[in-house]
C-alpha atoms as a PDB file:
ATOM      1  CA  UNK A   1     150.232 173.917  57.677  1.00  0.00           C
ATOM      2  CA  UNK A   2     149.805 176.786  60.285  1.00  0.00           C
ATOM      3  CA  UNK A   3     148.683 177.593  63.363  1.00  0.00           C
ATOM      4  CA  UNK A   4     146.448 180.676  62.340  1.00  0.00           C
ATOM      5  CA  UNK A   5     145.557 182.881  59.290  1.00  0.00           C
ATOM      6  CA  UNK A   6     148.587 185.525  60.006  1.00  0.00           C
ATOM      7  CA  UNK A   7     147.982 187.170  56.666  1.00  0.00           C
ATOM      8  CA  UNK A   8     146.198 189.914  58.666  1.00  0.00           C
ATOM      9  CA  UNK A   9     148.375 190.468  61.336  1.00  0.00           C
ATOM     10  CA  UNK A  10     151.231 193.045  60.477  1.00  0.00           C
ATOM     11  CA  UNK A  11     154.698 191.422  59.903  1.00  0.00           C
ATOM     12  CA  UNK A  12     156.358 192.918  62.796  1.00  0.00           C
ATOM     13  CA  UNK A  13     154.425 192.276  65.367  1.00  0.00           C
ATOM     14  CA  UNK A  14     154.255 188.824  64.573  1.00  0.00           C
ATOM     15  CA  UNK A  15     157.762 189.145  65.308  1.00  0.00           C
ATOM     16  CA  UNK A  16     157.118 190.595  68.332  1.00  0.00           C
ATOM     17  CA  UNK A  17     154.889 187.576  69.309  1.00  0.00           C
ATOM     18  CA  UNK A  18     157.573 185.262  68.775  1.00  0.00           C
ATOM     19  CA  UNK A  19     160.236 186.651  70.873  1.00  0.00           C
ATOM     20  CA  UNK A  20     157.797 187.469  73.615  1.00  0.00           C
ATOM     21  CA  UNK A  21     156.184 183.630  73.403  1.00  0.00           C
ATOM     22  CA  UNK A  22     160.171 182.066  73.585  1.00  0.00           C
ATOM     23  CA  UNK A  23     161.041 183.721  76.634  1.00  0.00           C
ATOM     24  CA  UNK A  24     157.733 183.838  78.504  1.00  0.00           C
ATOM     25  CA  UNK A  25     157.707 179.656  78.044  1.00  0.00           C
ATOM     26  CA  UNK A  26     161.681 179.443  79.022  1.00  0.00           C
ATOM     27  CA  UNK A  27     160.066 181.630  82.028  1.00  0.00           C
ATOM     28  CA  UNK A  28     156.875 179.189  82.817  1.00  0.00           C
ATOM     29  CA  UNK A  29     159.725 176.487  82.280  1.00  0.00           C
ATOM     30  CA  UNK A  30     161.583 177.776  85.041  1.00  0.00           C
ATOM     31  CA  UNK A  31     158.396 177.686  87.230  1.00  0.00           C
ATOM     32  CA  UNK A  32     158.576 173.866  87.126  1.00  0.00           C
ATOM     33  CA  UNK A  33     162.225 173.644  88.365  1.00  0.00           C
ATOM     34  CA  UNK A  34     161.375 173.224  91.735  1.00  0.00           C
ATOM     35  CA  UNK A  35     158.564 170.220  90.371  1.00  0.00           C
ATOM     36  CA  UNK A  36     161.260 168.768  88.061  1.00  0.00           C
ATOM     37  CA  UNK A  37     164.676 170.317  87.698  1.00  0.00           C
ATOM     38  CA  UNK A  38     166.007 171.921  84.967  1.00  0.00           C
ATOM     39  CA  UNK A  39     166.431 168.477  83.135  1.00  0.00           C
ATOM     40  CA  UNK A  40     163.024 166.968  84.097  1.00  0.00           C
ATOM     41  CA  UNK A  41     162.061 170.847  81.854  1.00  0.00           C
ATOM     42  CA  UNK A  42     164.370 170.069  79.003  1.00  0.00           C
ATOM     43  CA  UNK A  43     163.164 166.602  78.511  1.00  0.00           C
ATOM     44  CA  UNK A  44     159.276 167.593  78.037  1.00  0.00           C
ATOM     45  CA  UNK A  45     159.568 170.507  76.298  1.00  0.00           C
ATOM     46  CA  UNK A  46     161.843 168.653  73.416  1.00  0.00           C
ATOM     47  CA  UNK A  47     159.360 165.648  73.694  1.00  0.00           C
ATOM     48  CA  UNK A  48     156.674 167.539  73.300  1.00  0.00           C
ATOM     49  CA  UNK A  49     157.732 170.119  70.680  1.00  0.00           C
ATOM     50  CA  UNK A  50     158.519 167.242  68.865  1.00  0.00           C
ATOM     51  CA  UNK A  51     155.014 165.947  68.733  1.00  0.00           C
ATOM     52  CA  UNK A  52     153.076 168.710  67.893  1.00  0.00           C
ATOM     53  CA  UNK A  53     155.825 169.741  65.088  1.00  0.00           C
ATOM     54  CA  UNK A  54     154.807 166.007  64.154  1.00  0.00           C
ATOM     55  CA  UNK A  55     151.496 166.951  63.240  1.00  0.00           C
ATOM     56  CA  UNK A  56     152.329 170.204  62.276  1.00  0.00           C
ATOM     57  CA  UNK A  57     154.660 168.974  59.221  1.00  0.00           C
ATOM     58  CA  UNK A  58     154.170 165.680  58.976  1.00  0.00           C
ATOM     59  CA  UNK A  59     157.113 165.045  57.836  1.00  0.00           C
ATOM     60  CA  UNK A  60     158.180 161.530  55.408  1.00  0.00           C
ATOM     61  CA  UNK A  61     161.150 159.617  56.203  1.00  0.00           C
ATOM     62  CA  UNK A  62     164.367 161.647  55.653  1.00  0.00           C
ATOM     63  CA  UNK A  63     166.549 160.160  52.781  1.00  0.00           C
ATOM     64  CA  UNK A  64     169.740 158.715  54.097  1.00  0.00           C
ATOM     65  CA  UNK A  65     171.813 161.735  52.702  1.00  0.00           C
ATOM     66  CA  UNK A  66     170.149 164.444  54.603  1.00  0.00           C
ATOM     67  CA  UNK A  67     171.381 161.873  58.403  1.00  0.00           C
ATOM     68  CA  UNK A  68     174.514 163.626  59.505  1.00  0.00           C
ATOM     69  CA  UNK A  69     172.953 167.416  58.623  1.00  0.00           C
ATOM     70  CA  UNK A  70     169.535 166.201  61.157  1.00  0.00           C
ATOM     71  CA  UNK A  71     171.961 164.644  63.593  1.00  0.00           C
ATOM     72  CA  UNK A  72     174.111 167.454  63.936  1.00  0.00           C
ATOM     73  CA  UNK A  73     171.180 169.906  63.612  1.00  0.00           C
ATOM     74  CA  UNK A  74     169.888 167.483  66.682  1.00  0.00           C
ATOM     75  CA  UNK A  75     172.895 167.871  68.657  1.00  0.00           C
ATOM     76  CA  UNK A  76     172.982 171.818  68.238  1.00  0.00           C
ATOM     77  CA  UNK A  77     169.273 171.652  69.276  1.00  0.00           C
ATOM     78  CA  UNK A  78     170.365 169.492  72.043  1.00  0.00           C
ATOM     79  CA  UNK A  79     173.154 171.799  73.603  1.00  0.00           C
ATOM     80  CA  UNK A  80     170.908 175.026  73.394  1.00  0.00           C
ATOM     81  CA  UNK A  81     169.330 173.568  75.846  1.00  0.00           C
ATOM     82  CA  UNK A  82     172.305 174.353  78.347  1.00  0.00           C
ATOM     83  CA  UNK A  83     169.971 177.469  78.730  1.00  0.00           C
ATOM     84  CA  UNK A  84     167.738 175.811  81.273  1.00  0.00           C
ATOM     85  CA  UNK A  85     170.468 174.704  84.204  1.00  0.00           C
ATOM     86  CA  UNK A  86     171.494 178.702  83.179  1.00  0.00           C
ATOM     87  CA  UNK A  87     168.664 179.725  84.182  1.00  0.00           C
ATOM     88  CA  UNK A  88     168.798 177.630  87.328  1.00  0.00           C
ATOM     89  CA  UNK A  89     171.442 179.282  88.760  1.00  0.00           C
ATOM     90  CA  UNK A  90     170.869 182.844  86.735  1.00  0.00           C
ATOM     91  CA  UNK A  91     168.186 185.061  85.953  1.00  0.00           C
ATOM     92  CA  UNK A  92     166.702 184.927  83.129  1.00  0.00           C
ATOM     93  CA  UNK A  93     167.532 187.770  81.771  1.00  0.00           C
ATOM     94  CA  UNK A  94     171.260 187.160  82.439  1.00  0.00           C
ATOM     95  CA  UNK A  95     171.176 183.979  80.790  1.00  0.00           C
ATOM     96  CA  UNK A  96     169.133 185.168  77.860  1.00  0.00           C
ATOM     97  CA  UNK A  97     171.825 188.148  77.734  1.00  0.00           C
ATOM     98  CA  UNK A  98     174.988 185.978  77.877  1.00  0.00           C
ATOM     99  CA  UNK A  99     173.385 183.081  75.708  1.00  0.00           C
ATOM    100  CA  UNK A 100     173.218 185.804  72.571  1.00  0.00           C
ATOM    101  CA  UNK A 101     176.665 186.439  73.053  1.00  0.00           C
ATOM    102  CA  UNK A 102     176.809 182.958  70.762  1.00  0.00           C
ATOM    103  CA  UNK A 103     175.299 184.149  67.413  1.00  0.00           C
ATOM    104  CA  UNK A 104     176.806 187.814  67.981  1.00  0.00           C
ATOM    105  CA  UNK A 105     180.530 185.714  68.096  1.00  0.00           C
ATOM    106  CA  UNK A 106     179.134 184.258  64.901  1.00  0.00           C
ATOM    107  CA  UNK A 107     177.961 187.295  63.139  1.00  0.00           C
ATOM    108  CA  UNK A 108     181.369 189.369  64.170  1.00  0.00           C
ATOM    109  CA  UNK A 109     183.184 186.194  63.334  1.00  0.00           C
ATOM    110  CA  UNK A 110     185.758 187.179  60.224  1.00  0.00           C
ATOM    111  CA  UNK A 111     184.821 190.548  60.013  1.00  0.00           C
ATOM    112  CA  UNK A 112     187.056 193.248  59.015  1.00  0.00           C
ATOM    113  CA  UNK A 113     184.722 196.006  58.895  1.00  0.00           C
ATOM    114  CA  UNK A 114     186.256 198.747  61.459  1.00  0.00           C
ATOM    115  CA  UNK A 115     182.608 199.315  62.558  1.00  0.00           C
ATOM    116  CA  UNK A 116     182.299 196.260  63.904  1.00  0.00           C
ATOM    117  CA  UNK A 117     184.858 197.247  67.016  1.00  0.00           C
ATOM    118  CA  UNK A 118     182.809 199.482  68.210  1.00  0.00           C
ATOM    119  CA  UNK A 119     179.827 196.654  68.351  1.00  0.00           C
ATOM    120  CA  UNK A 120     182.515 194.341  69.999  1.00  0.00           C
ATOM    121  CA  UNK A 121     183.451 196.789  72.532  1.00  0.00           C
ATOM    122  CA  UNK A 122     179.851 197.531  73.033  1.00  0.00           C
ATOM    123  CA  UNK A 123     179.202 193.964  74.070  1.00  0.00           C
ATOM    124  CA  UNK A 124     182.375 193.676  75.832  1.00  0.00           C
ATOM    125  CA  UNK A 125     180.956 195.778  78.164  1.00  0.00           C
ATOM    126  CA  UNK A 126     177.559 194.354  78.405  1.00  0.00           C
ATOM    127  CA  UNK A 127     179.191 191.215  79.540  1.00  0.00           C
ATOM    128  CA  UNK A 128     181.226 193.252  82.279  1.00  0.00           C
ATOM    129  CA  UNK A 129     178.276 195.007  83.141  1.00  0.00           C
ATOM    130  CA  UNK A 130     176.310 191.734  83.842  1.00  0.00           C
ATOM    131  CA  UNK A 131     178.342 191.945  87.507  1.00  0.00           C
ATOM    132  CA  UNK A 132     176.142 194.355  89.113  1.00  0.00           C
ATOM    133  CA  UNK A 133     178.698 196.884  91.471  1.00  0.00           C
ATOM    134  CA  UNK A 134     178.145 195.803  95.248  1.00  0.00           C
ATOM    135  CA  UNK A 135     176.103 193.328  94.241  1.00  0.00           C
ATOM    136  CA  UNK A 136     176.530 189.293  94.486  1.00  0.00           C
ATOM    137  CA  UNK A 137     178.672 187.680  91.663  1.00  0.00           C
ATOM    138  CA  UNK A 138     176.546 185.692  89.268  1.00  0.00           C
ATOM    139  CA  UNK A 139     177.067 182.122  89.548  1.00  0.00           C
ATOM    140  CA  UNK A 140     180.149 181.035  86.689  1.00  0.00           C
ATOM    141  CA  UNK A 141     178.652 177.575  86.807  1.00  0.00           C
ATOM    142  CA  UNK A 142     175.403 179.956  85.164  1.00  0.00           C
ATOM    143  CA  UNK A 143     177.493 181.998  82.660  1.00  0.00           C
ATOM    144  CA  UNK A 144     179.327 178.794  81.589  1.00  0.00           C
ATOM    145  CA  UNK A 145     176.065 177.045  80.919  1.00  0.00           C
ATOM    146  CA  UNK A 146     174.574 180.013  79.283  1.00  0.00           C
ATOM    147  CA  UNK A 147     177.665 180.713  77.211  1.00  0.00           C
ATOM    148  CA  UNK A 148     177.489 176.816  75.905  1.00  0.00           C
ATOM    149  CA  UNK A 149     173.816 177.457  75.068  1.00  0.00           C
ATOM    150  CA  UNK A 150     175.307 180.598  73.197  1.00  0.00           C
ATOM    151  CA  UNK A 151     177.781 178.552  71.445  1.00  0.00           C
ATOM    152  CA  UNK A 152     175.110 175.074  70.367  1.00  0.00           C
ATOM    153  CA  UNK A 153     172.823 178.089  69.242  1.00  0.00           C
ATOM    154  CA  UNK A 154     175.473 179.401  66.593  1.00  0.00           C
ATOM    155  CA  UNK A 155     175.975 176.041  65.132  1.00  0.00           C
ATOM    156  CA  UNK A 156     172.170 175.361  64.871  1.00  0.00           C
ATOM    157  CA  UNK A 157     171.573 178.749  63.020  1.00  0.00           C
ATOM    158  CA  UNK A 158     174.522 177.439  60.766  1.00  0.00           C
ATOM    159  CA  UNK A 159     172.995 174.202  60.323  1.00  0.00           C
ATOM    160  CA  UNK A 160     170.019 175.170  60.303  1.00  0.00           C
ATOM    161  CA  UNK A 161     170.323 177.368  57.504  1.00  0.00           C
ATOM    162  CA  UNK A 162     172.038 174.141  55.516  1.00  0.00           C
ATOM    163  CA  UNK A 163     168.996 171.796  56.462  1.00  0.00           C
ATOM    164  CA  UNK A 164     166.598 174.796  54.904  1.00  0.00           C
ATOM    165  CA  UNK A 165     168.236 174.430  51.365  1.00  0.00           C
ATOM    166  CA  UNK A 166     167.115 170.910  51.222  1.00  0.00           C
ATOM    167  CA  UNK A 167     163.547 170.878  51.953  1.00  0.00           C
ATOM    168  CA  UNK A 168     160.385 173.475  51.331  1.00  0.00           C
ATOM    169  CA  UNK A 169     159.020 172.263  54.737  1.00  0.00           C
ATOM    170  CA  UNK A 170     159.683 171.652  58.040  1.00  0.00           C
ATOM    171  CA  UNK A 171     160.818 168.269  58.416  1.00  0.00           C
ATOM    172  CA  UNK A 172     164.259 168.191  58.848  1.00  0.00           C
ATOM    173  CA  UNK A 173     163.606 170.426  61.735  1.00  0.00           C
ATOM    174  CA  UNK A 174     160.989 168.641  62.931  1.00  0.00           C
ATOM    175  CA  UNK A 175     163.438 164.870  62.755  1.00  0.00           C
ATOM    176  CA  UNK A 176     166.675 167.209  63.862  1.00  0.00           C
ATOM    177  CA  UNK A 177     163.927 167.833  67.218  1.00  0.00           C
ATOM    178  CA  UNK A 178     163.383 164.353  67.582  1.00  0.00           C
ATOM    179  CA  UNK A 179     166.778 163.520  67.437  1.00  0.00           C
ATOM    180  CA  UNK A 180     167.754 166.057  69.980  1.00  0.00           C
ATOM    181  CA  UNK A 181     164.578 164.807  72.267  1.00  0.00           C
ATOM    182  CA  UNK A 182     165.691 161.128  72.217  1.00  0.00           C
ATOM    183  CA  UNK A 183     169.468 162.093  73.148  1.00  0.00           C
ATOM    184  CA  UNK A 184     167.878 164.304  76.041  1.00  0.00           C
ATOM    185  CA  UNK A 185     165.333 161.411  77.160  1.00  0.00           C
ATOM    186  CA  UNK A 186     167.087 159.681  80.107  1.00  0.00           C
ATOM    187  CA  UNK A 187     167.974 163.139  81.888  1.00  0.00           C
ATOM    188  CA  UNK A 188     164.356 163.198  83.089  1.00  0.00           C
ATOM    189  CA  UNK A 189     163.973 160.258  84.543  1.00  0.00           C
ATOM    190  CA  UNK A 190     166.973 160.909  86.229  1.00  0.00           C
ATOM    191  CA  UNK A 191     166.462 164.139  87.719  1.00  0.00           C
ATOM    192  CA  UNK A 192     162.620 163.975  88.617  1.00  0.00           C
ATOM    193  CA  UNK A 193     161.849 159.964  88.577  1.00  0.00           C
ATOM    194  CA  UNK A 194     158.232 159.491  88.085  1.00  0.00           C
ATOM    195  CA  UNK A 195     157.392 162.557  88.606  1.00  0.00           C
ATOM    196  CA  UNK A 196     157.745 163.669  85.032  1.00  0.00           C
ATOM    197  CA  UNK A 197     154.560 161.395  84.439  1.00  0.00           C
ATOM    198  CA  UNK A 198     152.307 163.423  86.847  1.00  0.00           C
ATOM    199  CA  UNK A 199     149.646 164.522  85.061  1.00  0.00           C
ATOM    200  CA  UNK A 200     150.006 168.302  85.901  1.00  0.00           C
ATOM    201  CA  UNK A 201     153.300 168.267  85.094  1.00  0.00           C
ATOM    202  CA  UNK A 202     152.673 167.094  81.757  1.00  0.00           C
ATOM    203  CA  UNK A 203     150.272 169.550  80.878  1.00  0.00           C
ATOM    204  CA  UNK A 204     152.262 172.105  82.057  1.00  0.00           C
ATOM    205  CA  UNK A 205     155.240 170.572  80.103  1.00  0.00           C
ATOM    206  CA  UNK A 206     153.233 170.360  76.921  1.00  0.00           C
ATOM    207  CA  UNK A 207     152.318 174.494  77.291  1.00  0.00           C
ATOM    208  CA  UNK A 208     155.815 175.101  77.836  1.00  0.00           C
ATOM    209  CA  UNK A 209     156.755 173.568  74.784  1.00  0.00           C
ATOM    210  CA  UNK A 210     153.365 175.354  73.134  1.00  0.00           C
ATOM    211  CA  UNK A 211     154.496 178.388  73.729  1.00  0.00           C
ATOM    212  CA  UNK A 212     158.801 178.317  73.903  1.00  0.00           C
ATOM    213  CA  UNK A 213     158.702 176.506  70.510  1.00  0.00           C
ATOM    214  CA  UNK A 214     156.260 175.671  68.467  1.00  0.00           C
ATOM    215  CA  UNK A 215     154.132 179.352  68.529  1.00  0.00           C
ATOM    216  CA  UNK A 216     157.255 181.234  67.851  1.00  0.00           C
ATOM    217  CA  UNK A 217     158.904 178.811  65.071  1.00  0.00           C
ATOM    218  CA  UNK A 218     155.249 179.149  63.189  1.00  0.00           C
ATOM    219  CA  UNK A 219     155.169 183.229  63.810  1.00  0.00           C
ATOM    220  CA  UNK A 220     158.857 183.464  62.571  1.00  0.00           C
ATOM    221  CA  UNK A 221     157.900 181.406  59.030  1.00  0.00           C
ATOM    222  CA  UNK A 222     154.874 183.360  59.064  1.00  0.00           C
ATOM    223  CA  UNK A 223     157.047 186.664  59.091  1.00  0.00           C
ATOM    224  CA  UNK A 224     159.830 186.033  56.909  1.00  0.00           C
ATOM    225  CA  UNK A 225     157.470 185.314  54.399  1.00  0.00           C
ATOM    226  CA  UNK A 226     156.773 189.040  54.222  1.00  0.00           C
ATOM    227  CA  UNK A 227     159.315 190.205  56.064  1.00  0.00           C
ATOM    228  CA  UNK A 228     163.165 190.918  55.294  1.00  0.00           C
ATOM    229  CA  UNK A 229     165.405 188.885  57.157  1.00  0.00           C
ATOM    230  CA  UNK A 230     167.484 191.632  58.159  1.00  0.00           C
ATOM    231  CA  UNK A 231     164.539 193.744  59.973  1.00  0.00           C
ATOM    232  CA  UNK A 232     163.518 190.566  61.500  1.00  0.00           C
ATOM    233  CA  UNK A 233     167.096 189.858  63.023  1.00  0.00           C
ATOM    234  CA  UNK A 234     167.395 193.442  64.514  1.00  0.00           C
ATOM    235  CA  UNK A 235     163.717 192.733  65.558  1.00  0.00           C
ATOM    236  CA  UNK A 236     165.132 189.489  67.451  1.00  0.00           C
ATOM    237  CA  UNK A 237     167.897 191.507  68.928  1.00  0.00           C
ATOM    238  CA  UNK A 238     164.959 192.309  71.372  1.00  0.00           C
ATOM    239  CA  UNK A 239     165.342 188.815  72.971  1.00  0.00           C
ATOM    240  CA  UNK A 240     168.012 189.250  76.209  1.00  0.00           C
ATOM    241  CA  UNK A 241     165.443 192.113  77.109  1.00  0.00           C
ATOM    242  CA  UNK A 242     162.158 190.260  76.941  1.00  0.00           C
ATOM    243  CA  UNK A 243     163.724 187.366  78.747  1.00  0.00           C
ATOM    244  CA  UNK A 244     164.299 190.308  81.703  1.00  0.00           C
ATOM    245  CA  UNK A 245     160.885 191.386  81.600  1.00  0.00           C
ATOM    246  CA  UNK A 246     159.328 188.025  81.924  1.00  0.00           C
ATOM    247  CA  UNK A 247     161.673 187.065  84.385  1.00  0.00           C
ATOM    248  CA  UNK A 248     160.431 190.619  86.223  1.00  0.00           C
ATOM    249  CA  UNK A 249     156.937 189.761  85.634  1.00  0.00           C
ATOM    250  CA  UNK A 250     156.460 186.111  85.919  1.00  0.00           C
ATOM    251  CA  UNK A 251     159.449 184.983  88.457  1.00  0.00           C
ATOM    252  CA  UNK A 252     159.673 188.615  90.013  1.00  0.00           C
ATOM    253  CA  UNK A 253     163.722 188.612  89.144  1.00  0.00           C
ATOM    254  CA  UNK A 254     164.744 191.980  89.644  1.00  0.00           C
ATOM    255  CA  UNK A 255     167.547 193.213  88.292  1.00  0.00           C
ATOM    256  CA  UNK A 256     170.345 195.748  88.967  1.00  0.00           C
ATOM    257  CA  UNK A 257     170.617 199.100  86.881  1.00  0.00           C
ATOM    258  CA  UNK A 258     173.845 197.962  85.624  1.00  0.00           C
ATOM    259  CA  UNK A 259     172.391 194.680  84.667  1.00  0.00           C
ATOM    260  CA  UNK A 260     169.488 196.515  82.885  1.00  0.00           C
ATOM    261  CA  UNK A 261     171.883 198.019  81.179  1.00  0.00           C
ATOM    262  CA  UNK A 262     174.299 195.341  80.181  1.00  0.00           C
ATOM    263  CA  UNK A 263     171.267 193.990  78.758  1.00  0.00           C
ATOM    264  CA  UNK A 264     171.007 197.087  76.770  1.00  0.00           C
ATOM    265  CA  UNK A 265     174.619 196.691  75.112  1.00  0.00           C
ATOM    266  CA  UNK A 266     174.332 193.231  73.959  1.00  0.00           C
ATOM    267  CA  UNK A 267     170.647 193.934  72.245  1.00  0.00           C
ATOM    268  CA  UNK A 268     172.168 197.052  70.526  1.00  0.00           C
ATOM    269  CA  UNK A 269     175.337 195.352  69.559  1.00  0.00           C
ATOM    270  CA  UNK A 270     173.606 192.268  68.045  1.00  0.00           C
ATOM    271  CA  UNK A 271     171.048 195.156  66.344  1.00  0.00           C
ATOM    272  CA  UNK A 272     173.956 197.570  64.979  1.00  0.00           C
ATOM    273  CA  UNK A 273     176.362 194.779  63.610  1.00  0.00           C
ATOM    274  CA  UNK A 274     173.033 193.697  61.220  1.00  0.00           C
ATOM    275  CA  UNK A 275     172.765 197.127  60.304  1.00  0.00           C
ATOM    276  CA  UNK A 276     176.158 198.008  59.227  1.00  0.00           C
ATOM    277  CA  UNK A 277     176.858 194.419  57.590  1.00  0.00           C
ATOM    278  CA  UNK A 278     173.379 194.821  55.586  1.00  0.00           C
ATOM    279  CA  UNK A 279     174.745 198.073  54.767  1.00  0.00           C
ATOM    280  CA  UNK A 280     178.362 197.111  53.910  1.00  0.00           C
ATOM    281  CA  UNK A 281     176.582 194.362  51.205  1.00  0.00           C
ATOM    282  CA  UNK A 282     174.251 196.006  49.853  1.00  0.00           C
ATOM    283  CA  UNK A 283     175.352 195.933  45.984  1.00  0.00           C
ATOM    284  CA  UNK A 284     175.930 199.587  44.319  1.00  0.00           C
ATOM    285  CA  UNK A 285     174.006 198.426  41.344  1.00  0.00           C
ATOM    286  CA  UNK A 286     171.122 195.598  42.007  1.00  0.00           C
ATOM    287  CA  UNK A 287     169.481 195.879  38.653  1.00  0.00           C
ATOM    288  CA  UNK A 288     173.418 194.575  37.166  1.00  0.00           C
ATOM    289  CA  UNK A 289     174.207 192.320  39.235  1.00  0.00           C
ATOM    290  CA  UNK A 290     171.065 190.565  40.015  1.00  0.00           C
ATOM    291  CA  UNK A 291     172.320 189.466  43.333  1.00  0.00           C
ATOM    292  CA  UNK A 292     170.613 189.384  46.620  1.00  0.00           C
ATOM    293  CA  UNK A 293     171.344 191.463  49.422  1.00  0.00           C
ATOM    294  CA  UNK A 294     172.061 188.734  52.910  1.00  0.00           C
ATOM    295  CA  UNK A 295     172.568 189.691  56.146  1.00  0.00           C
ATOM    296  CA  UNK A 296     175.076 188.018  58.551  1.00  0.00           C
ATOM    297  CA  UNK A 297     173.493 184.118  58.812  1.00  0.00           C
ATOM    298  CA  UNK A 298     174.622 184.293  62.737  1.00  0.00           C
ATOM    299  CA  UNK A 299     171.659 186.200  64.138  1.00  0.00           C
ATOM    300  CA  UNK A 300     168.777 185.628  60.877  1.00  0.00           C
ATOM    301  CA  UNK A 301     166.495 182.973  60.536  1.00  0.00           C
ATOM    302  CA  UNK A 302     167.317 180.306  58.096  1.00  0.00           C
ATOM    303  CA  UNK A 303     165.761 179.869  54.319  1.00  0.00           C
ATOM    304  CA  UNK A 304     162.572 180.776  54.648  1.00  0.00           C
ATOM    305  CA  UNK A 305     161.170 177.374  54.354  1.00  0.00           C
ATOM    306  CA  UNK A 306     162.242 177.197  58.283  1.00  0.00           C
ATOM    307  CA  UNK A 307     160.028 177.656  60.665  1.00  0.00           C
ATOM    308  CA  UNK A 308     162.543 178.922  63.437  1.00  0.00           C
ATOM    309  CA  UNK A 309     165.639 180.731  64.013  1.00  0.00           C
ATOM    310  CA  UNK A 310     166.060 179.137  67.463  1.00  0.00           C
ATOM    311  CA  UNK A 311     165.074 175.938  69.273  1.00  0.00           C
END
């Protein structure tokens, strides 16, 4: 099932859409921290995503086998969502930035490839960069946070990318969601009370989730169906910046030059390790070998039966 014909719409820029609908709802997320905390944010947008994906799949009842996979998959889903108190206490952009350090470590994870020092040092100093000269020191209660978010979000792809080989459809997403929604229930009523059940704040909950999840999962399926998974994952790369812009334009966060540009390192580092490891496996002879060129799992959406790379 889908959200709209996308058959029309080029490939790319329904990649686009997707990483410009996840970080505009993390920023209309972080609009309702002052209504309802960071938590009171994490526990509606995982109860709602969880609905709609509901009736988006409709998923049956998982056979008992595929359990520990959407229970894990439900705790990675679970910890990404460290992101939010990040952003608390960080800007968006910074959080977004420091968060992608987790799938980079993943993709750069093993590798032997000389090239891939040169990506390393590149987001070594992004991250050193992220301390803007005479400026304040961002909060390490933030960059822990974010950097846990980083690290949930590399086991999820992993996972992830496991729960894709054994269905053609969403639903061990959708049950790894509402896993990760019921272990995340009681924060909210502990950090906001009954205000969680204003109605306001449930609509605005329910876009959040709209647009942070839901849109971008369907516009990701939607685009690796056409769409290599490498181009898409230097495509996503784009993330830590788009999560400064709509912190710039929605929250008016404005960041240092040096943060701008720390930003910069980590984007290109994530881009140019997918390059060079697409390059490094591409076979010599494809028509003899019959094998399919992958890139690096860490930063590519799962099978393409997923419907997101993130959640």
């Amino acid at each position: 099932m889908a959200l709209f014909d996308s058959r029309r719409v080029p490939a790319p820029v329904l990649v686009l859409g997707s990483v410009v609908s996840v970080q505009t709802g993390q920023a209309l997320g972080k609009q309702m921290f002052g209504e309802i905390g960071a938590l009171g944010v994490v526990t509606l947008r995982l109860v709602f995503a969880a609905a709609f994906l509901f009736l988006l799949w409709r998923p049956r009842l998982p056979e008992r086998d595929a359990l520990p996979v959407i229970a894990a998959l439900g705790v990675a889903i679970a910890g990404m969502q460290f992101i939010y108190p990040a952003m608390e206490l960080l800007p968006i952009g910074i959080a977004s930035t420091v968060q992608f350090l987790g799938p980079l470590g993943l993709a750069l994870a093993g590798s032997r490839r000389p090239a891939d020092l040169v990506w390393v040092a590149l987001a070594g100093l992004g991250v050193v960069l992220v301390y803007s000269p005479g400026g304040d020191m961002p909060s390490l209660t933030g960059l822990a946070f974010a950097l846990a978010s980083g690290g949930f979000m590399a086991a999820y792809l992993v996972l992830n990318k496991r729960a894709g080989a054994r269905t053609a459809d969403g639903s061990v997403l959708t049950w790894a969601v509402v896993f990760a929604a019921i272990l995340t229930l009681p924060l909210g009523p502990v950090a906001a009370g009954t205000e969680l059940l204003r109605p306001d704040v449930l609509l605005i909950g329910a876009g959040t989730a709209l647009v942070s999840a839901v849109i971008p999962w369907s516009l990701d399926l939607a685009a690796l169906r056409r769409l290599p998974e490498r181009v898409l994952a230097v495509m996503v790369s784009l993330e830590p910046a788009a999560g400064a812009l709509a912190g710039l334009v929605l929250l008016a966060e404005h960041l240092s030059w040096s943060q701008w540009v720390a930003i910069g390192c980590v984007s290109v580092a994530s881009a140019g390790v997918v390059i060079t490891a697409g390059r490094a496996r591409r076979p010599a002879a494809p028509e003899k070998s019959g094998r399919a060129v992958q890139a690096p799992q860490a930063l590519i959406s799962p099978s393409e039966p997923e419907p997101s790379r993130r959640a």
